[in-house]
N, C-alpha and C. Protein backbone atom coordinates (compact mmCIF):
# COMPACT_ATOMS: atom_id res chain seq x y z
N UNK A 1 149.91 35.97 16.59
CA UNK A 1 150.49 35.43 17.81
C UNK A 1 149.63 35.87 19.01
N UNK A 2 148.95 34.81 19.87
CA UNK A 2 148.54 35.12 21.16
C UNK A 2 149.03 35.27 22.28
N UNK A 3 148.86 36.29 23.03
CA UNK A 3 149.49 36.42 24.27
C UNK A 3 148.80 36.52 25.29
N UNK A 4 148.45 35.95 26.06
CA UNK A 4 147.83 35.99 27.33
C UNK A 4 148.39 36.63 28.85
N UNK A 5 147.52 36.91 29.63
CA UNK A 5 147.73 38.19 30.32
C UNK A 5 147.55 37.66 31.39
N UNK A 6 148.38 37.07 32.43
CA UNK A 6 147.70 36.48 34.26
C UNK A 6 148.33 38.00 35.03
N UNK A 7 146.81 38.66 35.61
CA UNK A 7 147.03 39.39 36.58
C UNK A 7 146.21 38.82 37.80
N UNK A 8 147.14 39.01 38.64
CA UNK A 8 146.57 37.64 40.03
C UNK A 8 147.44 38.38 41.39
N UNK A 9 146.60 38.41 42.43
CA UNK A 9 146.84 38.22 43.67
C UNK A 9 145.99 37.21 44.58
N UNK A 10 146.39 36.93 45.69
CA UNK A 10 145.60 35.56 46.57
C UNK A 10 144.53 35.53 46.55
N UNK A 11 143.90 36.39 46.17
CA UNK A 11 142.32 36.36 45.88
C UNK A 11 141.48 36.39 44.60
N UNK A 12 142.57 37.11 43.51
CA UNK A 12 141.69 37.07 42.30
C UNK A 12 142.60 37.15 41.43
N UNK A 13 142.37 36.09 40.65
CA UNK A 13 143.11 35.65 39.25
C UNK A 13 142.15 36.46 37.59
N UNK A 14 143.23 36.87 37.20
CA UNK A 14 141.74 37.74 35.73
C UNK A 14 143.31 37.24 34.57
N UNK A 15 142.50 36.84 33.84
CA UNK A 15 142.67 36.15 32.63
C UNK A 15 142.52 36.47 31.14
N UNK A 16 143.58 37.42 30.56
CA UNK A 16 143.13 38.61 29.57
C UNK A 16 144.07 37.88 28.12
N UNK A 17 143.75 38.93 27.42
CA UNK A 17 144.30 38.24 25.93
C UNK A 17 144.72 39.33 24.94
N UNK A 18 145.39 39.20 23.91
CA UNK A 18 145.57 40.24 22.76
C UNK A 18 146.08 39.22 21.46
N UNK A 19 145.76 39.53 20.71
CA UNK A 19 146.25 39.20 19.19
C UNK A 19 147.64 39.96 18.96
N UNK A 20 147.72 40.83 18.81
CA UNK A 20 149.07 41.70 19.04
C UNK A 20 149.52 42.84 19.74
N UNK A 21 150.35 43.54 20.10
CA UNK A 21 150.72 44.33 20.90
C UNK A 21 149.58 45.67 20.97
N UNK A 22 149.33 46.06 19.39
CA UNK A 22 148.74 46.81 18.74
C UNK A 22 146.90 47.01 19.48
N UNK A 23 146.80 45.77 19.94
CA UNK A 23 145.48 45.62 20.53
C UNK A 23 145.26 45.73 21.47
N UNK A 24 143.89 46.05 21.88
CA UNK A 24 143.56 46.18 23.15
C UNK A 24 143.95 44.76 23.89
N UNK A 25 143.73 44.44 25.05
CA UNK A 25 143.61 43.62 25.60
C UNK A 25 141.64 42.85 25.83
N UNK A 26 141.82 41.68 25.83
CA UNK A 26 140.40 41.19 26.41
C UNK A 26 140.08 40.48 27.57
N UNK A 27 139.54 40.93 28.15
CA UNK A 27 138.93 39.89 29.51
C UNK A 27 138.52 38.32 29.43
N UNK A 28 139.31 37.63 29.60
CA UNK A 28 138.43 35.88 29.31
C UNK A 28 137.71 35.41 30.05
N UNK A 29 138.41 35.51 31.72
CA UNK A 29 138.01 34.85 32.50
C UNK A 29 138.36 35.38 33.78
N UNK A 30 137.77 35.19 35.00
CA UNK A 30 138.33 35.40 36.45
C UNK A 30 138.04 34.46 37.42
N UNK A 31 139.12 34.39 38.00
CA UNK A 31 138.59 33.04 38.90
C UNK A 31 139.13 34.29 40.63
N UNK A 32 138.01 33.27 41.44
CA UNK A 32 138.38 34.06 42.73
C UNK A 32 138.12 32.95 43.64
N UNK A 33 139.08 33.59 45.00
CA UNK A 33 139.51 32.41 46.21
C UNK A 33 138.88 33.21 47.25
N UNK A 34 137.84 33.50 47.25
CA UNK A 34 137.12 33.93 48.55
C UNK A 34 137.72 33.93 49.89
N UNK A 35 138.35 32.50 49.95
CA UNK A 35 139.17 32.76 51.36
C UNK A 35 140.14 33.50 51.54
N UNK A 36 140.56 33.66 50.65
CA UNK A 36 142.11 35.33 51.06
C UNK A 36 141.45 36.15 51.51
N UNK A 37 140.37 36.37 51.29
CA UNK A 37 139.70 37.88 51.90
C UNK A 37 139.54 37.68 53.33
N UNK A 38 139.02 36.35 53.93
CA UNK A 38 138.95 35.80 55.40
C UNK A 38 139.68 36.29 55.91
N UNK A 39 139.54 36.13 57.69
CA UNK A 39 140.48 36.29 58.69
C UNK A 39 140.93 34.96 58.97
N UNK A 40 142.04 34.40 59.50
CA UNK A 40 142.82 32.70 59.58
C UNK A 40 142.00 32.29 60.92
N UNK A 41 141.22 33.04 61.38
CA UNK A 41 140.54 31.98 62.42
C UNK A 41 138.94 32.21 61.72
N UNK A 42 138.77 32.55 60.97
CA UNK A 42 137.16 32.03 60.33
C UNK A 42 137.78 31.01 59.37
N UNK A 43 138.94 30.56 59.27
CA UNK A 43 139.25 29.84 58.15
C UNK A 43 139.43 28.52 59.03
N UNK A 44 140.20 28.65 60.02
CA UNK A 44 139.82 27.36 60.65
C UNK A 44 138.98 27.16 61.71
N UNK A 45 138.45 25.71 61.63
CA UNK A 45 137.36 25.21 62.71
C UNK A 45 137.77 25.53 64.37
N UNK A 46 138.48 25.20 64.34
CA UNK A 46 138.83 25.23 66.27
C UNK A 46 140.91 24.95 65.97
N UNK A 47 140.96 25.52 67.57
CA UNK A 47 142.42 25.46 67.91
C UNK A 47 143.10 24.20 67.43
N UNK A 48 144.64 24.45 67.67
CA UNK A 48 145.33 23.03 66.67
C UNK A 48 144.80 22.07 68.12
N UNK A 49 144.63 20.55 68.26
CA UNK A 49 144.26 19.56 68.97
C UNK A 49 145.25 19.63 69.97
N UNK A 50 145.11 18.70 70.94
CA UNK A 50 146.00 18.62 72.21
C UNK A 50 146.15 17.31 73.03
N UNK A 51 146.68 16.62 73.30
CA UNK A 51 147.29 15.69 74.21
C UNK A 51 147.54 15.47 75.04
N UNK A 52 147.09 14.52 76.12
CA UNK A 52 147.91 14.20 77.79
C UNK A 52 148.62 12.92 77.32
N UNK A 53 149.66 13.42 78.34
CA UNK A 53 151.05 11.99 77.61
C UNK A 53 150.71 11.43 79.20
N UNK A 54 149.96 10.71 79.72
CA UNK A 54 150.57 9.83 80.85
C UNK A 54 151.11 10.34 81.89
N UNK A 55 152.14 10.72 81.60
CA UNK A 55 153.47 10.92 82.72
C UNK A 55 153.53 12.21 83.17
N UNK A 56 152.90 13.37 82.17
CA UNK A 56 153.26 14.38 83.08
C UNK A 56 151.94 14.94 82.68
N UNK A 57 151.06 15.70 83.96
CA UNK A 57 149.73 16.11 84.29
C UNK A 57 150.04 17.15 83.47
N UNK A 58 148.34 17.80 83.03
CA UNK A 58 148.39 18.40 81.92
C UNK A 58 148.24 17.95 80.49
N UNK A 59 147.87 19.09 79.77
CA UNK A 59 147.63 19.15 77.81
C UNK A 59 148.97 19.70 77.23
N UNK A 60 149.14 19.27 76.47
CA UNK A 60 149.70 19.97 75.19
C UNK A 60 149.59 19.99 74.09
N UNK A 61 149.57 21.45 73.42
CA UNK A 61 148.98 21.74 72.40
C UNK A 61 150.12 21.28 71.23
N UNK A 62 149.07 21.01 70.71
CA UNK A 62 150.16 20.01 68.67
C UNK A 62 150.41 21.42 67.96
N UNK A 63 151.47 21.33 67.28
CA UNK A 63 151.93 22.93 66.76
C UNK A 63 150.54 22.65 65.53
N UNK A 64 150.93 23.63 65.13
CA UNK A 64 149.78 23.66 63.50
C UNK A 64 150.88 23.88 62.33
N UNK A 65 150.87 22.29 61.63
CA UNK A 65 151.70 22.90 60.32
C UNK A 65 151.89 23.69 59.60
N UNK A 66 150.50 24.30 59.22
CA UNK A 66 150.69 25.13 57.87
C UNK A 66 149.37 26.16 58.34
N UNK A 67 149.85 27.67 58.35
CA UNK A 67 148.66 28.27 58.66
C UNK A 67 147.23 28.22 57.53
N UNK A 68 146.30 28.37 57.66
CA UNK A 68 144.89 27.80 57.12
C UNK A 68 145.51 28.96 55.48
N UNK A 69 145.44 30.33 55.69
CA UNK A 69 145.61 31.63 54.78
C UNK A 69 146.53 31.08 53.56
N UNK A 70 147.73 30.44 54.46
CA UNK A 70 149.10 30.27 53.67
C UNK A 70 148.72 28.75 52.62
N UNK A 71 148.01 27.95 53.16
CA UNK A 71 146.87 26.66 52.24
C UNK A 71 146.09 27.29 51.17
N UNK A 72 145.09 28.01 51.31
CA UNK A 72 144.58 28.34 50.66
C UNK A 72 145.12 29.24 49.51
N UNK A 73 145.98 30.16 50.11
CA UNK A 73 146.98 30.82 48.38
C UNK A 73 147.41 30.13 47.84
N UNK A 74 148.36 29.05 48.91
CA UNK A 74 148.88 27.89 47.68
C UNK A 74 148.15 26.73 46.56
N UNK A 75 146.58 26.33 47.56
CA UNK A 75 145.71 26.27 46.77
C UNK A 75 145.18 26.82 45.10
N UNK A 76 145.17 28.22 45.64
CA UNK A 76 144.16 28.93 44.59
C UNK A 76 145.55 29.18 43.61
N UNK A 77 146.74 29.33 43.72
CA UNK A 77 148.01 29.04 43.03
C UNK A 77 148.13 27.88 41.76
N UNK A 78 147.81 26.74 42.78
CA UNK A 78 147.86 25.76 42.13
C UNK A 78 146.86 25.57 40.60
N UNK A 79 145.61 26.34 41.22
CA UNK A 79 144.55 25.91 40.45
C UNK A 79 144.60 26.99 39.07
N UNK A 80 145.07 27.87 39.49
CA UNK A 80 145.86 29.07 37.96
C UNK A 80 146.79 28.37 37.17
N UNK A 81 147.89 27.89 38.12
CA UNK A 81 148.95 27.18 37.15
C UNK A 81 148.42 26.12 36.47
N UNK A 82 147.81 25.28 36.42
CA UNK A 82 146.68 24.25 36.11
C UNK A 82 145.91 25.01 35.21
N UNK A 83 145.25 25.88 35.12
CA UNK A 83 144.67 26.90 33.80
C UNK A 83 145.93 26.94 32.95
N UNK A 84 147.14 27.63 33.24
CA UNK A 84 147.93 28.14 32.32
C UNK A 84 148.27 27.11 31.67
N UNK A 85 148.94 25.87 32.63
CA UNK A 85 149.19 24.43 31.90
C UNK A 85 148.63 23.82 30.82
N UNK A 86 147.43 23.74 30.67
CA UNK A 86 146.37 23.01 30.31
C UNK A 86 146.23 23.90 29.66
N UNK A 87 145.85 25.43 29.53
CA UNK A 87 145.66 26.20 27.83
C UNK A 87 147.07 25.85 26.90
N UNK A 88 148.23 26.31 27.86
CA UNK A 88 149.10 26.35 26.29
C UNK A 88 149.32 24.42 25.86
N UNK A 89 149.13 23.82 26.87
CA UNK A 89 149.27 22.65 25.87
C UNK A 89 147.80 22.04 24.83
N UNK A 90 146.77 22.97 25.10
CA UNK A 90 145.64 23.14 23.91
C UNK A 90 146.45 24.18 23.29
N UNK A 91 147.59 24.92 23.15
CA UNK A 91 147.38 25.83 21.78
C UNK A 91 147.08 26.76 21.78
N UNK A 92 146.73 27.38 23.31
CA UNK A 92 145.89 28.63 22.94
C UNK A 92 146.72 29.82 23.39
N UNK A 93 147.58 29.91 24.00
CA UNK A 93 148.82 31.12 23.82
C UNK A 93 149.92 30.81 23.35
N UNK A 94 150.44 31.28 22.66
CA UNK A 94 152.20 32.04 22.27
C UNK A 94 153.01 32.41 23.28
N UNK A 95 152.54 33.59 24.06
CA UNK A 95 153.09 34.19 24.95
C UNK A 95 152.53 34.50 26.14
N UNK A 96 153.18 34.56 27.40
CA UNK A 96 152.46 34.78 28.43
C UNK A 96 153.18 36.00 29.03
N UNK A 97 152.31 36.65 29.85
CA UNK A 97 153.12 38.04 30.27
C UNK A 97 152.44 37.82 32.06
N UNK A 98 153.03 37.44 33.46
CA UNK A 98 152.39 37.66 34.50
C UNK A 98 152.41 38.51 35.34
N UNK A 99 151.97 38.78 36.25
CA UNK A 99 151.47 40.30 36.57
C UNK A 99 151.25 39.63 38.33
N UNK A 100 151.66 39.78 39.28
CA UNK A 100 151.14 39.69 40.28
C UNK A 100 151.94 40.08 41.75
N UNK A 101 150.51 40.33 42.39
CA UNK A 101 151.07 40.67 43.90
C UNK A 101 152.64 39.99 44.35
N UNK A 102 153.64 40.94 44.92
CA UNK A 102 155.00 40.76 45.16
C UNK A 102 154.65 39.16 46.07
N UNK A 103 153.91 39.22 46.94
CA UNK A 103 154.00 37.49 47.48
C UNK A 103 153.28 36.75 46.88
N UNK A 104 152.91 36.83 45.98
CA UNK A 104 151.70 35.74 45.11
C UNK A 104 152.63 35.18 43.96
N UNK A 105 153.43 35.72 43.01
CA UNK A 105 154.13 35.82 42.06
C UNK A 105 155.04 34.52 42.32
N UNK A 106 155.73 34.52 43.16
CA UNK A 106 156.57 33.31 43.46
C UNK A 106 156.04 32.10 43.62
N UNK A 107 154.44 31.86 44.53
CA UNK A 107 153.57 31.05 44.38
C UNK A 107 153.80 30.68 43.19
N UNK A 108 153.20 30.85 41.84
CA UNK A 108 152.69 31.42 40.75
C UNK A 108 153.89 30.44 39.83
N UNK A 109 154.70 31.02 39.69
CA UNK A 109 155.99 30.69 39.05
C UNK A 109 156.31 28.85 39.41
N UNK A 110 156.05 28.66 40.47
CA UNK A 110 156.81 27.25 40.97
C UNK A 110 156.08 26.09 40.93
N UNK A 111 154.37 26.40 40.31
CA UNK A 111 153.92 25.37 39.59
C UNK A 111 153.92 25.09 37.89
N UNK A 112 154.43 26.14 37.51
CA UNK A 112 154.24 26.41 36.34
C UNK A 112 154.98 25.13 35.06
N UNK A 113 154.84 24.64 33.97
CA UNK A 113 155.68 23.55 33.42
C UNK A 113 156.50 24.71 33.16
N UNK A 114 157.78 23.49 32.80
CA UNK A 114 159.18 24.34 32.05
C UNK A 114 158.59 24.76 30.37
N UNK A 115 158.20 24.50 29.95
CA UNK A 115 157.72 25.16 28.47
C UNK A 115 156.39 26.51 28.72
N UNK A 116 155.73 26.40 29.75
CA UNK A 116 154.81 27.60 30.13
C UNK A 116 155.75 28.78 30.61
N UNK A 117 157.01 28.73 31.25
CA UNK A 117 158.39 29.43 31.79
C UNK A 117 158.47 29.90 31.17
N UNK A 118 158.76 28.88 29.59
CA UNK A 118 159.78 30.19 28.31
C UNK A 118 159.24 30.86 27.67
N UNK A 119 158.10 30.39 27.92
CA UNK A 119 156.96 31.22 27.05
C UNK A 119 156.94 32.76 27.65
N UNK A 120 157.15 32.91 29.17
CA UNK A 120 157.13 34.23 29.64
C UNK A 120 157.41 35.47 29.10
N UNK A 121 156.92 36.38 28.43
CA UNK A 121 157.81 37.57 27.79
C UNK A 121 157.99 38.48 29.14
N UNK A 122 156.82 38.66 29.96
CA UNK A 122 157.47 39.90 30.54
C UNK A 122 156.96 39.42 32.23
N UNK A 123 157.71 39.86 33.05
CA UNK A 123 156.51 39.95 34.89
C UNK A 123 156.78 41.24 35.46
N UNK A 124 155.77 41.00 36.10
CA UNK A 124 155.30 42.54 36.69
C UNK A 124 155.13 42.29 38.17
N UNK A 125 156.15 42.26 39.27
CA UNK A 125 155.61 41.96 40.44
C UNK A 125 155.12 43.39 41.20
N UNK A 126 153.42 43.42 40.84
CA UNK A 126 152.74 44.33 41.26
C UNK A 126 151.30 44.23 41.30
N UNK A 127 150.26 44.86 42.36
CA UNK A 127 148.89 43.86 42.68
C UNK A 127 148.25 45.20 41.26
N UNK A 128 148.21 44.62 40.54
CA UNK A 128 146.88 45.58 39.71
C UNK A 128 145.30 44.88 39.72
N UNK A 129 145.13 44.05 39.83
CA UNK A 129 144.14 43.36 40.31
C UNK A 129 142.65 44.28 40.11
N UNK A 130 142.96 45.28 40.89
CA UNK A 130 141.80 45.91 40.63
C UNK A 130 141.76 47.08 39.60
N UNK A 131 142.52 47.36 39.04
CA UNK A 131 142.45 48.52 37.81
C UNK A 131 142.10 47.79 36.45
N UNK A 132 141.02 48.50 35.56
CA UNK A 132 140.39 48.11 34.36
C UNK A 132 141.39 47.71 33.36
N UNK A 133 140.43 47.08 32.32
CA UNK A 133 141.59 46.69 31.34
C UNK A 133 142.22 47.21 30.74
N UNK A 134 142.07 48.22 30.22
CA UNK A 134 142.46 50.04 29.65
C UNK A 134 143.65 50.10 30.22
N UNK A 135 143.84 50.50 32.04
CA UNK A 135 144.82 50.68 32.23
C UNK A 135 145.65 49.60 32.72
N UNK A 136 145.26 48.96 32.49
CA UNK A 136 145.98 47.21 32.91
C UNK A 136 146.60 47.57 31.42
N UNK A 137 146.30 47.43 30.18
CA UNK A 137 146.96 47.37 28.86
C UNK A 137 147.86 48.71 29.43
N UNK A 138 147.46 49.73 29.44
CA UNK A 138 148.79 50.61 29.44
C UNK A 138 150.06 50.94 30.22
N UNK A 139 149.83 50.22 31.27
CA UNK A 139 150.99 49.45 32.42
C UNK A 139 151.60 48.16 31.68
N UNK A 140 150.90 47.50 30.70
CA UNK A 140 151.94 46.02 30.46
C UNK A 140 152.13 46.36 28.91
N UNK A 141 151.88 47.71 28.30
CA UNK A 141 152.22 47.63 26.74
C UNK A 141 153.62 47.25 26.60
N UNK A 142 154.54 47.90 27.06
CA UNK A 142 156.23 47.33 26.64
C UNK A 142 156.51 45.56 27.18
N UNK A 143 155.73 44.95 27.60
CA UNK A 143 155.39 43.37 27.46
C UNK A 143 154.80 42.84 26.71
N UNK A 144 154.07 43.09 26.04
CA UNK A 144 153.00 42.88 25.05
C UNK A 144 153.84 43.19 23.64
């Protein structure tokens, strides 16, 4: 039985594996969103646009829908759940165990299909992101 391992915050998704509990874990893959690391004004070009209405002298500024930061997580979100999607309907996990930053996690979850859901054995809302696989396996063994 395969179980696959998403440890992910807005910037870096790592993509691990085990045959059984018994095993180490393996590294597959990592994907990274460069822009989480940005500041939201290197992320966008210039201020939200602005308008004169005619009637009364003066600009006004257009709100900004969606801040540039808050696009791009949901972005790089999307594009994980889309990995996870697309492996288990090739076959290639059993089980999934996810692992991620307390605001990333919910991202995470709400693209996911309903059969990638049940597959869930365990979540971990916590950024490990940067700790090796060693101790990444010994923080998620009672999931595994």
């Amino acid at each position: 039985m395969t179980t696959w391992v998403l440890v992910a915050d807005s910037a870096r998704a790592r993509f691990l594996q085990t045959e059984s509990p018994a095993r180490e874990l393996k590294e597959m893959q990592v994907l990274v969103n460069p822009s989480a690391r940005l500041k939201e004004q290197d992320l966008v070009a210039d201020a939200p646009g602005s308008h004169g209405d005619g009637a009364m002298p003066g600009r006004h500024r257009m709100p900004q829908r969606q801040d540039a930061k808050s696009k791009a997580r949901k972005t790089f979100a999307k594009e994980i759940d889309h990995q996870l999607n697309t492996a288990f309907g090739q076959g290639q996990f059993d089980k999934l165990c996810l692992v991620a930053a307390p605001n990333f996690l919910g991202e995470l979850r709400s693209g996911l299909s309903k059969e990638v859901r049940q597959r869930i054995s365990g979540e971990l809302s916590r950024d490990i992101t940067t700790l090796n696989v060693t101790d990444i396996y010994a923080a998620l063994k009672p999931f595994l």
